[in-house]
Protein backbone atom coordinates (compact mmCIF):
# COMPACT_ATOMS: atom_id res chain seq x y z
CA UNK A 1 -2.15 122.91 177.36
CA UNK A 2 -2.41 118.92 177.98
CA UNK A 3 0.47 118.04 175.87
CA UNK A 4 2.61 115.43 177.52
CA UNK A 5 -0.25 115.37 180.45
CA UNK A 6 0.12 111.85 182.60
CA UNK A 7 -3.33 110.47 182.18
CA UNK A 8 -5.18 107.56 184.31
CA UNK A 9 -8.68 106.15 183.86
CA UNK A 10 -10.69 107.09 186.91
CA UNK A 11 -14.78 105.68 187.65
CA UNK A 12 -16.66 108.00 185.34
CA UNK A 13 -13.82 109.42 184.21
CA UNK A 14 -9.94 110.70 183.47
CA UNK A 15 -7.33 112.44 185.87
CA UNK A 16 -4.72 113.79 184.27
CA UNK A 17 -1.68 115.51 185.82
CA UNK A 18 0.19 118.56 184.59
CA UNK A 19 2.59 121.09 185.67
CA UNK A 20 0.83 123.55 188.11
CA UNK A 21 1.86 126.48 186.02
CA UNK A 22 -0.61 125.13 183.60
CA UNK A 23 -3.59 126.05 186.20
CA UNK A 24 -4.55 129.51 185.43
CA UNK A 25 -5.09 128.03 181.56
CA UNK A 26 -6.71 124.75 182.54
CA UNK A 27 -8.76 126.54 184.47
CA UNK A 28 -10.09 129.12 182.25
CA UNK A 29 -10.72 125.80 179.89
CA UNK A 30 -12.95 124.06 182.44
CA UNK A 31 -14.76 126.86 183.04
CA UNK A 32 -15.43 127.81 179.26
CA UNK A 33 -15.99 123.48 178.54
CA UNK A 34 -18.65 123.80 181.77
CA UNK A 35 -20.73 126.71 179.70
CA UNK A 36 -21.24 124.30 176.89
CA UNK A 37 -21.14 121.16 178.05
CA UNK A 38 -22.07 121.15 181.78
CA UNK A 39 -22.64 117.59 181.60
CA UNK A 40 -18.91 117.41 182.47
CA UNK A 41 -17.96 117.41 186.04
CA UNK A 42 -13.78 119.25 186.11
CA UNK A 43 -12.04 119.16 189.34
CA UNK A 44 -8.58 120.38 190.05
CA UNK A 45 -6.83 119.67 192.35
CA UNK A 46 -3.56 121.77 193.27
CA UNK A 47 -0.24 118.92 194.65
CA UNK A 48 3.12 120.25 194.92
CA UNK A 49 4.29 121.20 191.54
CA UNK A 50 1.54 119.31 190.21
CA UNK A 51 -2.22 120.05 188.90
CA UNK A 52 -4.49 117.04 188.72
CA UNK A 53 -7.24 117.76 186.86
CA UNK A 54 -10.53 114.97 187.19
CA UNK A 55 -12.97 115.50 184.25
CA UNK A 56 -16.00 113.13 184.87
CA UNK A 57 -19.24 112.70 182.88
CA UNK A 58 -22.49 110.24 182.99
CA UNK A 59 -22.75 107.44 181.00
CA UNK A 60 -24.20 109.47 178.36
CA UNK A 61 -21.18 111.57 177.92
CA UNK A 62 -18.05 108.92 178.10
CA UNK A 63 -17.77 109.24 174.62
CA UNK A 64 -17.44 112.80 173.80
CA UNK A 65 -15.19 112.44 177.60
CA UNK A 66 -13.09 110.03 175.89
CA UNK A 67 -12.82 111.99 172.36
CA UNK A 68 -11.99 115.08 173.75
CA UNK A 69 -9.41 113.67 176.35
CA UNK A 70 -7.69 110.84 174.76
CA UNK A 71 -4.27 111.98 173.26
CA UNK A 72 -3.63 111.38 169.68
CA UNK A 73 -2.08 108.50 168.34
């Protein structure tokens, strides 16, 4: 669903920018990620033919933030 996402670093945070045919999926993601770990702050934001999508989380949760949204090598 993020695969070949555009990522930047953002204060507390990641945006990362996708297709915006990706946003019915993404969103049913944030939502489900929110019920677990509501630590996690999602905004989407719709632009053009583009979804960014801002995940944010305290201090306490940058590194499970960075695990989870940090392509692989």
């Amino acid at each position: 669903m993020l695969s070949g996402a555009g990522r930047e670093e953002i204060d507390d945070g990641v945006r990362l920018v996708v297709p915006a045919e990706r946003t019915g999926q993404i969103a049913t993601l944030a939502a489900a990620e929110q019920q677990c770990c509501p630590l996690f702050d999602f905004r989407l934001h719709l632009d053009g033919p583009m979804l960014r999508l801002e995940v944010r989380a305290p201090a306490e949760g940058a590194a499970l933030l960075t695990e989870l949204f940090t392509p692989a090598a």
